[in-house]
Protein backbone atom coordinates (compact mmCIF):
# COMPACT_ATOMS: atom_id res chain seq x y z
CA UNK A 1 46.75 29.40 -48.90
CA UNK A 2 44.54 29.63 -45.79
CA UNK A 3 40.98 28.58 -47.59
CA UNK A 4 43.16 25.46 -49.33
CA UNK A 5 44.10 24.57 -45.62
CA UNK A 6 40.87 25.07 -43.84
CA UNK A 7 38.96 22.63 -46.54
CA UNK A 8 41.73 20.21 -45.88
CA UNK A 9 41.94 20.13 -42.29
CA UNK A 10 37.65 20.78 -42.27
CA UNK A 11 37.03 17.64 -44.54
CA UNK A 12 39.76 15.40 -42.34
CA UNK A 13 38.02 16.29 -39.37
CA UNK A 14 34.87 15.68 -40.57
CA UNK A 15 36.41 11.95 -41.95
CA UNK A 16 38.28 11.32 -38.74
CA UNK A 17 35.09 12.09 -36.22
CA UNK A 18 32.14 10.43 -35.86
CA UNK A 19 29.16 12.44 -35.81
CA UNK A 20 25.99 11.89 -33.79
CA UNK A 21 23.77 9.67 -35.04
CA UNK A 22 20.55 11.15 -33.73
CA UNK A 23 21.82 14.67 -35.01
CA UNK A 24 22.38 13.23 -38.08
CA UNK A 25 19.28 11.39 -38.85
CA UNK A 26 17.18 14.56 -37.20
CA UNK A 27 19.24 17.24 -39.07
CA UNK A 28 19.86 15.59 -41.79
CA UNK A 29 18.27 12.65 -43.22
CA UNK A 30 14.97 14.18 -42.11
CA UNK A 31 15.50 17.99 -42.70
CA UNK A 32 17.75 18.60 -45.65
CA UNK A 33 18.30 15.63 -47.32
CA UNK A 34 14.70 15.53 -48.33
CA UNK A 35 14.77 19.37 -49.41
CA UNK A 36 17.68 18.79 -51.66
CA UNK A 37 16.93 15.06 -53.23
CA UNK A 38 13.47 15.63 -55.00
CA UNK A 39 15.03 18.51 -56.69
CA UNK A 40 18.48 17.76 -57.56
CA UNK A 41 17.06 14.24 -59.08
CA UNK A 42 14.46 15.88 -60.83
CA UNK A 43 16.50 18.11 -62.74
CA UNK A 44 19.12 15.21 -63.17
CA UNK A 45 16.71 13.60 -64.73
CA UNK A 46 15.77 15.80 -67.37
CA UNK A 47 18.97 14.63 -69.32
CA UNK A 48 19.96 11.42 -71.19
CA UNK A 49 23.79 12.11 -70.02
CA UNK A 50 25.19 11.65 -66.77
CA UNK A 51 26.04 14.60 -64.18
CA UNK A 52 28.47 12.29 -62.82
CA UNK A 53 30.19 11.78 -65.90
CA UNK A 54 30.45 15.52 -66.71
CA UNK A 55 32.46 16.08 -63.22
CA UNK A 56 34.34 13.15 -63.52
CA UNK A 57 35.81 14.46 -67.09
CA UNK A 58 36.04 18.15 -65.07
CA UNK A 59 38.09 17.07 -62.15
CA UNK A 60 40.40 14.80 -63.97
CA UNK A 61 40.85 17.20 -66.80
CA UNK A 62 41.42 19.73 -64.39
CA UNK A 63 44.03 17.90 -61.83
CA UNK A 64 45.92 17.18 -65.25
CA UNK A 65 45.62 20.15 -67.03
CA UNK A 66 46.93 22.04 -63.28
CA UNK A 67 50.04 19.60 -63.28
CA UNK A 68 50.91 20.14 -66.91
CA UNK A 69 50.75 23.73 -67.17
CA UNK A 70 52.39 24.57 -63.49
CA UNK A 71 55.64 21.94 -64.03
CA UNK A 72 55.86 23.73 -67.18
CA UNK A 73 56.20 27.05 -66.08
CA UNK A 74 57.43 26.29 -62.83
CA UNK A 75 59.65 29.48 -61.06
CA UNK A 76 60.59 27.32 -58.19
CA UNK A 77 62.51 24.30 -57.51
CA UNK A 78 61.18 20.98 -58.68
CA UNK A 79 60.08 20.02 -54.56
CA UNK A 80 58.25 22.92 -53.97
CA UNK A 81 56.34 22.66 -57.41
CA UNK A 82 55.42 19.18 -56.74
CA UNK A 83 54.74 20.33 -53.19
CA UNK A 84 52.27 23.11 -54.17
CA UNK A 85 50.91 20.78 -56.49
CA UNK A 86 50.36 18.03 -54.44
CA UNK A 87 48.63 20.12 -52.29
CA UNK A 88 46.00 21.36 -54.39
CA UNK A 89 45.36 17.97 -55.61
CA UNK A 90 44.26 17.44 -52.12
CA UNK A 91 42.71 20.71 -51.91
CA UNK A 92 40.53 19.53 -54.80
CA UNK A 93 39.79 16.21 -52.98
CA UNK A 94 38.64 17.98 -49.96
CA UNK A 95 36.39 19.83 -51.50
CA UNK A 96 34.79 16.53 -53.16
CA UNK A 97 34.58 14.75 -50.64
CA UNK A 98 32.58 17.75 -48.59
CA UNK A 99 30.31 17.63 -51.60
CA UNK A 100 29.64 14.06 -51.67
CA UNK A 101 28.90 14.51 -47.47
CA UNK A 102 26.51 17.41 -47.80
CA UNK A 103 25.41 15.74 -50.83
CA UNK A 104 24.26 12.14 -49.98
CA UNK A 105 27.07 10.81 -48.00
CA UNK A 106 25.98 12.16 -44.18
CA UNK A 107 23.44 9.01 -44.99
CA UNK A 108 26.42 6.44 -43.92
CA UNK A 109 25.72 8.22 -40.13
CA UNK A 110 22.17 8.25 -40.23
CA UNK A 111 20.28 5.74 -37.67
CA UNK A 112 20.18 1.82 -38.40
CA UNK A 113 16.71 0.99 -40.12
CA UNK A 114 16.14 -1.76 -37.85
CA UNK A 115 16.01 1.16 -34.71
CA UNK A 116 12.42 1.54 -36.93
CA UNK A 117 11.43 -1.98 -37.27
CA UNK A 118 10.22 -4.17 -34.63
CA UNK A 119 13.56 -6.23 -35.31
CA UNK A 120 14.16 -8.99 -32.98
CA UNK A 121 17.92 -10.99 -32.89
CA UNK A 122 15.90 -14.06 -31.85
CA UNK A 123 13.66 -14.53 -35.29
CA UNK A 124 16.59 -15.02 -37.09
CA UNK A 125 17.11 -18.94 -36.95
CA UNK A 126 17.97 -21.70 -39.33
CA UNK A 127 14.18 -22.67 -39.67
CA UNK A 128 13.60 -19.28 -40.51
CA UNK A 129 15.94 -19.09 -43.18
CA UNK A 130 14.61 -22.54 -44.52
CA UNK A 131 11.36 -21.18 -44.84
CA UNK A 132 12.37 -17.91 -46.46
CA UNK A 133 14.67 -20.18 -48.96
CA UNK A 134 11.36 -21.94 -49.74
CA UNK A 135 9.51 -18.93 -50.13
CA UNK A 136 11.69 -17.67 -52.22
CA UNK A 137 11.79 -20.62 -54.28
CA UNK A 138 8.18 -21.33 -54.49
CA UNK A 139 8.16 -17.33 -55.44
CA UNK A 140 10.38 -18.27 -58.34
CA UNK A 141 8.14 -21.35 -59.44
CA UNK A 142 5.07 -19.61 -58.93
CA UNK A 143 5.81 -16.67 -60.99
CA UNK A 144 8.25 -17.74 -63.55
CA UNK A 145 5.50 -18.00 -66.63
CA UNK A 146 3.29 -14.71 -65.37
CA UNK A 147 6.46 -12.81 -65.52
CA UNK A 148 8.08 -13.61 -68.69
CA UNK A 149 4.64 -13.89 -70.46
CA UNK A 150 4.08 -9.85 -69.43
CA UNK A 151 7.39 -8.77 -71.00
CA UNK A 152 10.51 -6.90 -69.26
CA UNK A 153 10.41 -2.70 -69.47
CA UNK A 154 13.53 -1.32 -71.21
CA UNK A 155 15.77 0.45 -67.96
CA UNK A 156 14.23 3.68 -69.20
CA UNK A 157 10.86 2.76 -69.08
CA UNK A 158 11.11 1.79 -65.66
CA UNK A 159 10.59 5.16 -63.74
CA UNK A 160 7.21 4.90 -65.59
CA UNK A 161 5.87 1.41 -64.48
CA UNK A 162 7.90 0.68 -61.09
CA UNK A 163 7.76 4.59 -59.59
CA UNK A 164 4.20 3.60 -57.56
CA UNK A 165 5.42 0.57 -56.28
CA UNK A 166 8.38 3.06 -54.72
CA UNK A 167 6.04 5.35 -53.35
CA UNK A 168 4.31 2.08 -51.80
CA UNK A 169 6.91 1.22 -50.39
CA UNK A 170 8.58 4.42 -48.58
CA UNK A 171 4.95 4.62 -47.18
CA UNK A 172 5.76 1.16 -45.80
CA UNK A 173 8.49 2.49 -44.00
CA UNK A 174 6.64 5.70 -43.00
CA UNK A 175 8.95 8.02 -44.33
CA UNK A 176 7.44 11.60 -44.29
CA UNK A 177 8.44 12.64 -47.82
CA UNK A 178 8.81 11.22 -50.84
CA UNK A 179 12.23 10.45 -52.99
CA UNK A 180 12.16 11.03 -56.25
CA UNK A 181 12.76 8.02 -58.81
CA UNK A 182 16.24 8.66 -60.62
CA UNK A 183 15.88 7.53 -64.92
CA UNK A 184 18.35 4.68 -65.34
CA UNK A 185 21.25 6.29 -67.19
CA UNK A 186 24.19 4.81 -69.23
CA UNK A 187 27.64 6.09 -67.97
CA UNK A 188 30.83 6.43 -69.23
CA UNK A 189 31.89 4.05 -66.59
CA UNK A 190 29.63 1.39 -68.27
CA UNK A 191 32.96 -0.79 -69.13
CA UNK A 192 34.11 -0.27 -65.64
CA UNK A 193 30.89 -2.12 -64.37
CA UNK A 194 30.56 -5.07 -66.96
CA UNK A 195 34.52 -5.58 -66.32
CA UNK A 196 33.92 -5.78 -62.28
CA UNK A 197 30.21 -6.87 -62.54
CA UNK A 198 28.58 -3.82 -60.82
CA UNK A 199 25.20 -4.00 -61.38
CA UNK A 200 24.19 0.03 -60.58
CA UNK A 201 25.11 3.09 -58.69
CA UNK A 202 23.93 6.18 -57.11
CA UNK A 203 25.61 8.86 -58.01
CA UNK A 204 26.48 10.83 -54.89
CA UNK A 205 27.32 14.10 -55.94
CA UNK A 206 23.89 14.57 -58.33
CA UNK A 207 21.28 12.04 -56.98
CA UNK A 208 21.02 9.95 -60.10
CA UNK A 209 21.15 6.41 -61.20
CA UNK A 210 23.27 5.02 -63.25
CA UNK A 211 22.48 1.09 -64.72
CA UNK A 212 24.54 -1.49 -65.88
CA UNK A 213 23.57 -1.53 -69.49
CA UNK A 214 24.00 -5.35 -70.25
CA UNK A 215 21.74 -6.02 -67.45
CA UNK A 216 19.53 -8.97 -68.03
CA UNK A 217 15.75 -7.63 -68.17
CA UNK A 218 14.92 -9.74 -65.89
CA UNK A 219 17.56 -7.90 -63.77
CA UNK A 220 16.57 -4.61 -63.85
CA UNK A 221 13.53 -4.36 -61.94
CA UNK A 222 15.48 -5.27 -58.90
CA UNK A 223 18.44 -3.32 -59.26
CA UNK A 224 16.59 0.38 -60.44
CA UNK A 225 14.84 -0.49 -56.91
CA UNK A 226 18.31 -1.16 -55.30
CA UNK A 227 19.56 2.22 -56.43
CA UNK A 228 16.07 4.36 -55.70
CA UNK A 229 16.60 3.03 -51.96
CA UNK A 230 19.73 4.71 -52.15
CA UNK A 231 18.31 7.76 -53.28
CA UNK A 232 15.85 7.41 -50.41
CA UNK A 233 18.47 8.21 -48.32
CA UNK A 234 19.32 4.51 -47.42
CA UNK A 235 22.96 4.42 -47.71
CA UNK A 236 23.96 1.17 -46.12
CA UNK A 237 23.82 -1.68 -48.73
CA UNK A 238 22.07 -3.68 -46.49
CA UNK A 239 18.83 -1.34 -46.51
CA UNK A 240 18.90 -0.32 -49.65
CA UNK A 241 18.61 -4.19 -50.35
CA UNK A 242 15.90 -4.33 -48.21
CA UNK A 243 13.77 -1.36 -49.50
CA UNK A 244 14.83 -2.28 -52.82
CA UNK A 245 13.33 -6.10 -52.16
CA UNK A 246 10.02 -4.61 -50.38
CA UNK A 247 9.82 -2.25 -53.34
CA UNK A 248 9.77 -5.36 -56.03
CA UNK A 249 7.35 -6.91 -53.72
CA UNK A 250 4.63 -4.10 -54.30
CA UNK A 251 5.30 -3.59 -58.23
CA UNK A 252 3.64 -6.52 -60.64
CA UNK A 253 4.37 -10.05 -61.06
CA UNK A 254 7.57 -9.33 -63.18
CA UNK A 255 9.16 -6.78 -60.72
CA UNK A 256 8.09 -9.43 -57.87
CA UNK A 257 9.93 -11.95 -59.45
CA UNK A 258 13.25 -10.06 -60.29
CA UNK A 259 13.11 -9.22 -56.31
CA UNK A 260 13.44 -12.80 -55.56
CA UNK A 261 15.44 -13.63 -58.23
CA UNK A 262 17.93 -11.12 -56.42
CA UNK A 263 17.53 -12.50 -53.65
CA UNK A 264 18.00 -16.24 -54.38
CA UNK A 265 21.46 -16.32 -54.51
CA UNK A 266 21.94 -14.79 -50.77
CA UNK A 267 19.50 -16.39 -49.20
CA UNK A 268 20.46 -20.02 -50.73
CA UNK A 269 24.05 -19.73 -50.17
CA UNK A 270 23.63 -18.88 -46.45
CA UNK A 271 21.87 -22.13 -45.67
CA UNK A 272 23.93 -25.49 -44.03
CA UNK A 273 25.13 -27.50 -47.43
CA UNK A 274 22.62 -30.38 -46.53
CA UNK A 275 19.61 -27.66 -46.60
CA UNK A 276 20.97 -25.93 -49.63
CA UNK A 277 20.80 -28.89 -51.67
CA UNK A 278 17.09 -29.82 -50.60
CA UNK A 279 15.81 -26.30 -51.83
CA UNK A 280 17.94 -26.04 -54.81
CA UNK A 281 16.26 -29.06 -55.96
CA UNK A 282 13.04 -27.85 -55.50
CA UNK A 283 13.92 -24.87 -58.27
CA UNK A 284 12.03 -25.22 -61.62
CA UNK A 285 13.91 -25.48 -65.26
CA UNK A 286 12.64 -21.80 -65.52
CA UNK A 287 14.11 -19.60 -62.94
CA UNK A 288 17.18 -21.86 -62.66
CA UNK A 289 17.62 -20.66 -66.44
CA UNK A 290 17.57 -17.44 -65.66
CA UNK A 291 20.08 -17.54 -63.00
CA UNK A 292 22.15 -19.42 -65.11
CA UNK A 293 21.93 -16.62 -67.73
CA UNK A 294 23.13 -14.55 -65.29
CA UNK A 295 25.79 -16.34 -63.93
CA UNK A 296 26.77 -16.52 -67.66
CA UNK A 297 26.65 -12.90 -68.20
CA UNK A 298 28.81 -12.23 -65.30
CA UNK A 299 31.20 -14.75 -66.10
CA UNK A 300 31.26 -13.66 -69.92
CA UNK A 301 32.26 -9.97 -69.25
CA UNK A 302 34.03 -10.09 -65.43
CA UNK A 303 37.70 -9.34 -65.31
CA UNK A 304 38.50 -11.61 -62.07
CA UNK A 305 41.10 -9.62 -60.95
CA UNK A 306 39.46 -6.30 -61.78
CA UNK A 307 36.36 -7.75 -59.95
CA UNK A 308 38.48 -8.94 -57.17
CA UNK A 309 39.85 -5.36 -56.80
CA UNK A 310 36.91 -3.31 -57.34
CA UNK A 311 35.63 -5.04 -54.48
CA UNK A 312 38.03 -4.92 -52.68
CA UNK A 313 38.28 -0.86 -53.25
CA UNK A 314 34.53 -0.62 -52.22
CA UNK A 315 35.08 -2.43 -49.11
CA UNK A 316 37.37 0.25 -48.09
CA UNK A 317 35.05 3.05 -48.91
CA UNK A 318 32.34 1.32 -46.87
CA UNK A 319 34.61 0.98 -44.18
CA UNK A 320 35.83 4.67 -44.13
CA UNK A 321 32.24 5.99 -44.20
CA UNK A 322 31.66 4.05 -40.96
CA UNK A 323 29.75 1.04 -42.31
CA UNK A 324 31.95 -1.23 -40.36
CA UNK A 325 30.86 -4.83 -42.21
CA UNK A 326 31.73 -3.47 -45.54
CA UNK A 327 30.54 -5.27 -48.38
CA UNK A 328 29.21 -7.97 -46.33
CA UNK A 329 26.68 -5.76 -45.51
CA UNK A 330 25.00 -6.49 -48.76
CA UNK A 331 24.31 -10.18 -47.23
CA UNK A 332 22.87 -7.93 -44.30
CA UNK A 333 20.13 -7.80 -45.80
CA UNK A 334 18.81 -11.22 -44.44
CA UNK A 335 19.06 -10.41 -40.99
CA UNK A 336 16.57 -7.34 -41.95
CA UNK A 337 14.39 -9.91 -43.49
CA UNK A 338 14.27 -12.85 -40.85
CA UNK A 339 14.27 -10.87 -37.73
CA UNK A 340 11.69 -8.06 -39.11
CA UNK A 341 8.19 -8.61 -38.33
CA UNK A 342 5.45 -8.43 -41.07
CA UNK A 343 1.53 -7.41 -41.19
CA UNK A 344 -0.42 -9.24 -43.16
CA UNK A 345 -0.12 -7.20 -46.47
CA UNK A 346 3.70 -7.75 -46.68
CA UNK A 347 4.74 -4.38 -45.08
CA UNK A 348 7.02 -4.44 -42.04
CA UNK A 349 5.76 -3.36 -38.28
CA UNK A 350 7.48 -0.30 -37.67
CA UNK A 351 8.51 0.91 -33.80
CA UNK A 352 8.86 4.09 -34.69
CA UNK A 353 6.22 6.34 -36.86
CA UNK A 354 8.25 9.24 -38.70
């Protein structure tokens, strides 16, 4: 009875306080986060099935298997069965959710990324986000034919062709180790994404990735690179996006152009309605093809109100692990972008060297 209370009332303190930033990012993200990532991804990696699948099946055959077998041969009253039962449910959960902390999930209290950058609130105007919409169009134009004419690597494949453009990148950002790439895996929650058009996730308890199968190939440069950012350590959706974009930016012509492609849909959609139009316009048959394609895709397989409350779960989540704009801290990722300064080569100015 004692150990079941002490991992309750450990993991709601842990939930319910706020722990040092600094202490976290020192401790943690820089001590043994990158000890226990390259390792725990490697090995994850030297299977075609997910980890995450195999303690998914575990727990829930376990919690129901536990309820079955004790209301069956109960010796107590029906309350204090349920009671018992109910408690190490929660007892179970605890002991999750400590994983997933010690795991990946201390990440959500690291530093803000922009502490690194020489960020500045002031960069980010309306003409700067007209001339990254044109960029990014011009982007699209510019590499539309290059891209599809070099062919699209199956989600597999991609550890293989995108990994240097990773390393590349985390050297960008001056990190003093290196994350390993996770293989794109299919998961047994594969429905669950098409149904509430999740394009990827990071598997917090064993460091993997797991990919959207009916991802578009044009798709999947951008959203491996999404997920490795997370495996970088860069919980916050907002610089994984980031990373994820700056990684696409250092990989070849097709990864470059499913990084903007990515990124059109943000960066359009924030503009004034006259500006929006103006740029849309300027958007070739090619890459407007594509997005529709997607859009199609999306639409085709999306349950609205299982997309609507998926979501809406997520948000929560975010919001419990302290990240306090919750999913609109995917569309972060544009104040990273307009008020980050760049060098010359594309990487960003950092303030502070790790």
């Amino acid at each position: 009875m004692l150990p079941k209370i002490f991992l309750i009332l450990a993991a709601a303190t842990i939930a319910l306080t706020p722990l040092p930033r600094g202490a976290v990012e020192r401790i943690y993200a820089r001590g043994v986060y990158p000890i226990v990532q390259p390792r725990m991804t490697a090995l994850t990696n030297t299977t075609p099935f997910a980890w995450f699948d195999v303690i998914a099946l575990c727990v829930v055959g376990a919690v129901i298997t536990l309820w079955v077998v004790r209301l069956r041969r109960r010796r107590s009253g029906a309350l204090a069965t349920i009671g018992g039962l109910v408690g190490d449910t929660v007892a179970i959960a605890a002991i999750l959710y400590l994983w997933f902390l010690a795991s990946w999930g201390l990440n959500y209290q690291r530093e803000p990324l922009r502490a690194q950058l020489d960020f500045q609130e002031d960069r980010i105007t309306r003409d700067s986000l007209r001339a990254l919409a044109h960029r990014n169009v011009n982007s699209l134009n510019a590499l539309y034919a290059e891209a599809h004419a070099g062919g699209w690597p199956e989600l597999t494949a991609l550890p293989g062709v995108l990994a240097p453009a990773f390393v590349r990148a985390q050297q960008d950002l001056a990190m003093t180790w290196h994350a390993v790439p996770g293989v794109p895996k299919r998961s047994l929650l594969n429905f669950y994404f098409t149904r509430v058009s999740i394009d990827g996730m990071t598997d917090p308890f064993f460091l993997e990735t797991l990919a959207n199968q009916s991802l578009l190939p044009f798709e999947r440069a951008a959203t491996v690179a999404h997920e490795w950012s997370h495996l970088a350590g860069y919980a916050d959706e907002s610089e994984a996006s980031f990373l994820g974009w700056l990684v696409c930016m250092r990989g070849s012509k097709s990864a470059q152009y499913s990084g903007w492609l990515s990124l059109y849909g943000i960066v359009v959609n924030s503009l004034p309605r006259a500006d929006r139009a103006e740029v849309s316009a300027a958007l070739e048959h090619g890459p407007r093809e594509d997005l529709r394609a997607i859009a199609q895709r999306i639409q085709t397989q999306a349950l609205p109100i299982a997309s609507r409350a998926g979501y809406a779960l997520y948000d929560r989540f975010l919001k419990a692990n302290r990240v306090e704009a919750g999913l609109r801290s995917y569309s972060e990722v544009l104040r990273l972008l307009l008020g980050t300064r760049f060098n010359e080569d594309g990487g960003p100015v950092l303030l502070l060297r790790r």
